[in-house]
Protein backbone atom coordinates (compact mmCIF):
# COMPACT_ATOMS: atom_id res chain seq x y z
CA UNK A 1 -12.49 2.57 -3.28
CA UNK A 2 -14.98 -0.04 -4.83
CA UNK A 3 -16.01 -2.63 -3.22
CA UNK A 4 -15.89 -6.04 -4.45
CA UNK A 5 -12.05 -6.30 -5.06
CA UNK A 6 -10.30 -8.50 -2.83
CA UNK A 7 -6.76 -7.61 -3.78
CA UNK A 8 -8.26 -3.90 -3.70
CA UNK A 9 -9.56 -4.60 0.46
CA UNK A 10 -6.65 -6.24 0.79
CA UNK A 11 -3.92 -3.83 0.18
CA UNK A 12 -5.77 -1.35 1.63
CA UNK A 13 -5.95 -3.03 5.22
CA UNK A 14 -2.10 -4.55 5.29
CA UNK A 15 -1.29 -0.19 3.84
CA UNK A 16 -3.05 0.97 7.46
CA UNK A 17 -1.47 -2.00 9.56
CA UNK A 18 1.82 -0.79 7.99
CA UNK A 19 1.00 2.70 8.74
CA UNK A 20 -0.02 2.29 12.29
CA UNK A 21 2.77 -0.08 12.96
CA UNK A 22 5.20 2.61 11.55
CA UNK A 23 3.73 5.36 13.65
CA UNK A 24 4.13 2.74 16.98
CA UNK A 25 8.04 2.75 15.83
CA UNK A 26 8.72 6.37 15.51
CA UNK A 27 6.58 7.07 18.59
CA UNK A 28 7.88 4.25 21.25
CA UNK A 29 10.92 3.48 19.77
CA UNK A 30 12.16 6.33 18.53
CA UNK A 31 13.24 4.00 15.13
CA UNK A 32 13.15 6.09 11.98
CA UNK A 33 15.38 5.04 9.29
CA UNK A 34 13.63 1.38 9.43
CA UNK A 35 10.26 2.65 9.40
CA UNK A 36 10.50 4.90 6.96
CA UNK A 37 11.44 2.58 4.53
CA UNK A 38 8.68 0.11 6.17
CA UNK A 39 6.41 2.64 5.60
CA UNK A 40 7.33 3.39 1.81
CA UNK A 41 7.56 -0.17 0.74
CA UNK A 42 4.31 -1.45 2.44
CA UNK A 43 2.22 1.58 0.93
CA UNK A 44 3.72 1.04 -2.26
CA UNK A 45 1.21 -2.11 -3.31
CA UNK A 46 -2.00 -0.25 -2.16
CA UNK A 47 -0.74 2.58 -4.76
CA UNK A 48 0.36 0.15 -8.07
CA UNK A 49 -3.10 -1.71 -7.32
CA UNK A 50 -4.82 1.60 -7.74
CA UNK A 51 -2.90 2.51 -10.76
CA UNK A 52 -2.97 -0.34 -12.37
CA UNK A 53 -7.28 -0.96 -11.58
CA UNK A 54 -7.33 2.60 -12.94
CA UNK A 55 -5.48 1.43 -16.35
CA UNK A 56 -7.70 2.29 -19.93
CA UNK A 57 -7.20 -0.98 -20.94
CA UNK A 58 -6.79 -4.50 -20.30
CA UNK A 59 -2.86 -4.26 -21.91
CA UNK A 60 -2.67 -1.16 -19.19
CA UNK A 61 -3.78 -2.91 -16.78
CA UNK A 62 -1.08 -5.78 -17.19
CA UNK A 63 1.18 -3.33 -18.18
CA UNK A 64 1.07 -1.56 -14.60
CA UNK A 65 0.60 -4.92 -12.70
């Protein structure tokens, strides 16, 4: 990851929030249909960001954003 992107840092830190708050629901709670969703939604950001930073162009890069 480079640094220097806020939306980049960003995404990153609310992905492991989402993660850790996922693993606190299948582990305490015993909740798994929520959190898996939770878990594939909140992560799903971090990985467009990525793809779309990652584009060959500027068009790709608003193509994928």
């Amino acid at each position: 990851m480079k640094t220097g992107n806020v939306v980049q840092e960003k995404t990153y830190a609310f992905a492991v929030k989402i993660v850790k708050h996922c693993r606190f629901l299948m582990e305490s709670k015993k909740e798994f249909v929520l959190s898996k969703q939770l878990l594939r939604s909140g992560t799903s950001i971090g990985a467009n960001i990525e793809e779309a930073i990652g584009g060959q162009s500027k068009k790709d890069f608003y193509a994928n954003s």
